[in-house]
Protein backbone atom coordinates (compact mmCIF):
# COMPACT_ATOMS: atom_id res chain seq x y z
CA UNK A 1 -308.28 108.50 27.40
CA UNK A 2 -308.19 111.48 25.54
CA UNK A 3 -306.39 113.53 28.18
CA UNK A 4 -303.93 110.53 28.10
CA UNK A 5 -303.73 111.34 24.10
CA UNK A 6 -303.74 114.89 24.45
CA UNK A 7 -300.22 114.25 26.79
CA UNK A 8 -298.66 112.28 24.57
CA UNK A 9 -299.21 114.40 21.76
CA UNK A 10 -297.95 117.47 23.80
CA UNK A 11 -294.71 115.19 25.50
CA UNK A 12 -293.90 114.34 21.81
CA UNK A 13 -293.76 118.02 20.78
CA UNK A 14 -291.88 119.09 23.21
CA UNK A 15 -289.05 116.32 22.49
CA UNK A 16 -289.32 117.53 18.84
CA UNK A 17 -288.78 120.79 19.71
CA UNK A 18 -284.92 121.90 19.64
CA UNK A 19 -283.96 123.95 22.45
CA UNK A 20 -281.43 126.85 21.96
CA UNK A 21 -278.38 124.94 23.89
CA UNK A 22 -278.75 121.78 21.73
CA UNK A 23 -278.76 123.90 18.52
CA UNK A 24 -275.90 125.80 19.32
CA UNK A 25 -274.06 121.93 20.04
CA UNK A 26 -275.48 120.47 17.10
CA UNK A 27 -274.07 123.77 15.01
CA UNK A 28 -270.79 123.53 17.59
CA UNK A 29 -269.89 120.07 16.53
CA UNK A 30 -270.91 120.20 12.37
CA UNK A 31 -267.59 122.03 12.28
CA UNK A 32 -264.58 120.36 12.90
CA UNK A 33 -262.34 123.35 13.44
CA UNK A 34 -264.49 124.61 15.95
CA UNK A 35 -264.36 121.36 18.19
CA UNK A 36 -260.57 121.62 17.49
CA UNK A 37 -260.10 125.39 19.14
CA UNK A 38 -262.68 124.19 21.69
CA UNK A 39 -260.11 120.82 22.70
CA UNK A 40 -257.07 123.14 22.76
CA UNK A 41 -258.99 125.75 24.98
CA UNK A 42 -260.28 123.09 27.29
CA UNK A 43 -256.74 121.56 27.08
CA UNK A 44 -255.47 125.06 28.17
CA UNK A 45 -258.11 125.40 31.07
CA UNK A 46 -257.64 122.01 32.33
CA UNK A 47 -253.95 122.27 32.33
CA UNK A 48 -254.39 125.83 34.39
CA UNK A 49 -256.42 124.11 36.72
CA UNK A 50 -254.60 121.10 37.93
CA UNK A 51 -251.09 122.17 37.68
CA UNK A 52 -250.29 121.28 40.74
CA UNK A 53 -250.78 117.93 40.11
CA UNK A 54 -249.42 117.82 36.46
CA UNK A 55 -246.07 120.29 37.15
CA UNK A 56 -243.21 117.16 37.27
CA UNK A 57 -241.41 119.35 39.13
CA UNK A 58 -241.70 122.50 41.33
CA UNK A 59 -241.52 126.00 39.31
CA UNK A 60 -239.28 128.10 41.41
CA UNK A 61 -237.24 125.23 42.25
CA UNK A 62 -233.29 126.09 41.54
CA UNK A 63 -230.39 123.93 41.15
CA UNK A 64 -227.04 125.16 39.56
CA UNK A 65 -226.10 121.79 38.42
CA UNK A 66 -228.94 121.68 35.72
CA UNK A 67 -228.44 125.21 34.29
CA UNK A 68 -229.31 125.23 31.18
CA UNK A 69 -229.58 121.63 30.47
CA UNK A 70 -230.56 120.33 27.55
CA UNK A 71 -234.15 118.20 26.75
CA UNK A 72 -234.22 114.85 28.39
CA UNK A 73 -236.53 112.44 29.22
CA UNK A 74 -236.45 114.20 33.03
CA UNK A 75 -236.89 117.27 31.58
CA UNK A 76 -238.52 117.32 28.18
CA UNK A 77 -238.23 121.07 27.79
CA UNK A 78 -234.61 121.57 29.40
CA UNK A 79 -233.88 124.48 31.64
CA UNK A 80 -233.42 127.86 32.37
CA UNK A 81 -230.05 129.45 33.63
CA UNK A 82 -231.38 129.12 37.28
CA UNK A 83 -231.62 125.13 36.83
CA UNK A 84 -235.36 125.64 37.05
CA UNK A 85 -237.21 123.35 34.38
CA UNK A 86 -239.17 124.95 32.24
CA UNK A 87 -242.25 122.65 31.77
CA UNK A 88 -243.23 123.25 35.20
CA UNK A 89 -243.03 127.00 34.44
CA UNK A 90 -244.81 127.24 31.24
CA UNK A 91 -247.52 124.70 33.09
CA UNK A 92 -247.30 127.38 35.84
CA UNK A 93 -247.68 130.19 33.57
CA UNK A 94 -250.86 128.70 31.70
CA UNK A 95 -252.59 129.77 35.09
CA UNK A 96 -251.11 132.98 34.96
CA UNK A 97 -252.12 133.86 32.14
CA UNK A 98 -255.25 132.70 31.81
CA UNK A 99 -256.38 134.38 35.14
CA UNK A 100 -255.03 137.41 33.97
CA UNK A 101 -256.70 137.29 31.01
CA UNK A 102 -259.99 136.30 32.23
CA UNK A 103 -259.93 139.31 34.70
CA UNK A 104 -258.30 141.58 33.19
CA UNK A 105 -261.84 141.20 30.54
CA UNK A 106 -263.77 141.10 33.67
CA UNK A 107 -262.77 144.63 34.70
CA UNK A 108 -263.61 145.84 31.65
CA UNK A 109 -266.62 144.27 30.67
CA UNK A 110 -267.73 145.37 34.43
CA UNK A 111 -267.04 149.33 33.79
CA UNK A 112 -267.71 149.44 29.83
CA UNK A 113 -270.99 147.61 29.98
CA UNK A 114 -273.37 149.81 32.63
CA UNK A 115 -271.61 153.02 31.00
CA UNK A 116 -272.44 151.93 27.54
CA UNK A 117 -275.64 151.10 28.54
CA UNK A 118 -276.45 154.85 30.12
CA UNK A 119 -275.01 156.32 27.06
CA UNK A 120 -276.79 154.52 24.57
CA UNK A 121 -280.25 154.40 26.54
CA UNK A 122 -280.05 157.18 27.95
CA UNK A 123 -278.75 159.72 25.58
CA UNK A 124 -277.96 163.40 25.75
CA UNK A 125 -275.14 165.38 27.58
CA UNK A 126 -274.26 161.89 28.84
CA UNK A 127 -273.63 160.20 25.88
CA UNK A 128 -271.39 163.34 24.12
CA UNK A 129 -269.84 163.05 27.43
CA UNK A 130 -269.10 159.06 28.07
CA UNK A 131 -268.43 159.03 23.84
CA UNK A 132 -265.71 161.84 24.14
CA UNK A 133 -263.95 160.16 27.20
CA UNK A 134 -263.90 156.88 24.91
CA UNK A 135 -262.56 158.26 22.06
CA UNK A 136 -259.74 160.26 23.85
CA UNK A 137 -258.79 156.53 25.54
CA UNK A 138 -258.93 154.90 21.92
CA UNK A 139 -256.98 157.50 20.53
CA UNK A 140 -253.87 155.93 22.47
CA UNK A 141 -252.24 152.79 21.67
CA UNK A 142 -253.58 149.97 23.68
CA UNK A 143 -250.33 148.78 24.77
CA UNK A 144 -248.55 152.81 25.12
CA UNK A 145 -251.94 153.23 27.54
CA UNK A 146 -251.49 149.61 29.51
CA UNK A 147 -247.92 150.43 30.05
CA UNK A 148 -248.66 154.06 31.53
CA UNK A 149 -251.36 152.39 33.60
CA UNK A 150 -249.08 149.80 34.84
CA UNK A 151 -245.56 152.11 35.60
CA UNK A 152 -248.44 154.51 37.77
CA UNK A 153 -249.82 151.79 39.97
CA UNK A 154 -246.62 149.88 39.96
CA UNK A 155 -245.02 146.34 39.48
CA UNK A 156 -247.86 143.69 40.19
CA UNK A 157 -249.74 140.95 38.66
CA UNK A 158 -252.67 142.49 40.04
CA UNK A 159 -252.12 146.10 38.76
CA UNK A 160 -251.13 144.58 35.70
CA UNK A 161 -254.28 143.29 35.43
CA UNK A 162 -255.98 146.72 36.72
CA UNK A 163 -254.34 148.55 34.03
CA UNK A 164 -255.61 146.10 30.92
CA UNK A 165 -258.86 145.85 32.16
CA UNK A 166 -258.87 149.49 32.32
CA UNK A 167 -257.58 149.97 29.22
CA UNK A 168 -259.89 147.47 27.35
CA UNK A 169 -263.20 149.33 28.62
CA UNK A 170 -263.48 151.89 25.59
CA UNK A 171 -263.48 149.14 23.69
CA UNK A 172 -266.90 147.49 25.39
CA UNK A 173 -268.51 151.01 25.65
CA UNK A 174 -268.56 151.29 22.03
CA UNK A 175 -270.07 147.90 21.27
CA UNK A 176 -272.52 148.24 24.04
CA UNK A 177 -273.59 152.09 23.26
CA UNK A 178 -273.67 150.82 19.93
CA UNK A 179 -275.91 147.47 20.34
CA UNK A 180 -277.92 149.35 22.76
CA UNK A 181 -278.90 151.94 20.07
CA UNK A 182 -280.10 149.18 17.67
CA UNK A 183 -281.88 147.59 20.26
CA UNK A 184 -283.86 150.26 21.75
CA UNK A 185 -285.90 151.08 18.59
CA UNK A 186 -287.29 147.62 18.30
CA UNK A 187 -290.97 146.27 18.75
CA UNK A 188 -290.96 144.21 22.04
CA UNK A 189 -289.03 147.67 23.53
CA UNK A 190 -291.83 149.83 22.78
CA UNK A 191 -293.99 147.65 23.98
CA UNK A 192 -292.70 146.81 27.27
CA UNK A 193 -292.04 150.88 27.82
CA UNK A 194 -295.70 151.16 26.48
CA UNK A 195 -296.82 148.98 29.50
CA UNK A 196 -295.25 151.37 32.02
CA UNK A 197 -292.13 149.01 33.10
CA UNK A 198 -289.29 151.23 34.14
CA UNK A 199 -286.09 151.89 32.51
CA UNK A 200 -283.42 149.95 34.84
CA UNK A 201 -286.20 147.27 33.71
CA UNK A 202 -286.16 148.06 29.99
CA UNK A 203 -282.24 147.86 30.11
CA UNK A 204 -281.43 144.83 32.53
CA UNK A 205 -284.68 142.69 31.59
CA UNK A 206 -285.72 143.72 27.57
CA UNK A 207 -282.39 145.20 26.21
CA UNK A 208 -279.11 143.26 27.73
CA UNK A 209 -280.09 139.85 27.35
CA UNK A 210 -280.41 140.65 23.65
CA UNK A 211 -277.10 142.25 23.17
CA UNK A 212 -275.14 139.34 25.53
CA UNK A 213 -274.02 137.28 22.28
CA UNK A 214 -272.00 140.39 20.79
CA UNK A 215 -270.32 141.40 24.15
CA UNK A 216 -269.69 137.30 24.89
CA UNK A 217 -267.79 137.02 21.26
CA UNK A 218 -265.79 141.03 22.18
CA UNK A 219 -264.97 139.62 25.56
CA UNK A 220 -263.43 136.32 24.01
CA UNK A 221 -260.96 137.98 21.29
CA UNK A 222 -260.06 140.57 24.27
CA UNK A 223 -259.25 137.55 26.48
CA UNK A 224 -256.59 136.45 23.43
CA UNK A 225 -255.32 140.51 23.62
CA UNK A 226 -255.16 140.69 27.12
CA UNK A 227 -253.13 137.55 27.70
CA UNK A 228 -250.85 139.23 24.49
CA UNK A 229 -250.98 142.75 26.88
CA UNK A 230 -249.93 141.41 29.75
CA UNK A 231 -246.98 139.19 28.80
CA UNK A 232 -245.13 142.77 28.27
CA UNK A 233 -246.36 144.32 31.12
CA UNK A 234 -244.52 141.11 33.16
């Protein structure tokens, strides 16, 4: 009986207890123009994904007898001076652009990350030298620097993509370097390199799980600026 009561009591904790995810929802939905953003970027995604089947018409489809039509109830948005409608391309382009986007901060959160990581942990000659490399690349214009990128590996969706993420990395060493240096210096990172774990250990188990948050909200505003980026480089 009194393990019985000792289970209970311990079940009935545990329900009591809020867990991380249902905070973050229960802070998520208190605000109303967060669950708005969140509808229109689920909205967005969902539209990306099933295009195919929500496109009324095909994208690249041309007929000269519908150039530059008007909006109608066939085609709420009109067309273009191919005849092509242009709801189907925007609908179209929502893929585009989100996959561009999405890998474009890929890229860069795949370089910036492990080299901000071995300059802030690390220190030294390879921090001056993986700080002065950023700085040079920050120097230049986002855009200017995309555009260069893009005109040198030529005209592709995919280089287009190459040349954003590329240019977004100084932007992810900095943050990380930086997050990594405040990190470092705290408690439960003494400790666990007082207990003799090694450093790829210290970084990967103690040190980037604790720094995720900042690079997840950097890596959501450079989704918005790569989408921006690439609709030039186009």
């Amino acid at each position: 009986m009194v393990d019985i009561a000792v289970n209970a009591k311990l079940s009935s904790i545990s329900e009591s207890v809020e867990t991380p995810l249902r905070r973050a929802l229960r802070r998520l939905f208190r605000r109303k123009s967060a669950v708005f953003g969140l509808a229109i970027v689920v909205f967005f995604v969902v539209l990306a994904a099933f295009a195919p089947l929500l496109s009324p018409y095909d994208p690249t489809a041309q007929s000269w007898t519908l150039v530059r039509d008007e909006p109608s109830a066939l085609h709420w948005f009109g067309t273009d001076d191919l005849g092509r409608d242009i709801l189907a391309r925007i609908i179209f382009g929502t893929r585009a652009s989100l996959l561009a986007g999405v890998i474009s901060v890929g890229i860069a959160l795949s370089i910036g990350v492990p080299l901000g990581l071995a300059a802030g942990y690390l220190g030294g000659l390879l921090d001056a030298l993986i700080s002065r490399m950023t700085d040079a690349m920050l120097a230049c214009p986002f855009l200017i620097l995309a555009i260069a990128l893009a005109a040198f590996l030529g005209p592709s969706l995919s280089n287009a993509m190459i040349a954003i993420g590329v240019t977004a990395t100084p932007i992810f060493v900095r943050l990380t370097r930086g997050q990594v240096l405040a990190v470092k210096t705290e408690d439960y990172v003494e400790a666990a390199r007082a207990v003799g774990n090694p450093r790829w250990r210290i970084v990967f188990v103690h040190i980037l799980p604790n720094i995720m948050p900042a690079l997840l909200v950097q890596a959501t505003l450079s989704i918005a600026a790569a989408i921006i980026g690439e609709a030039p480089l186009s």
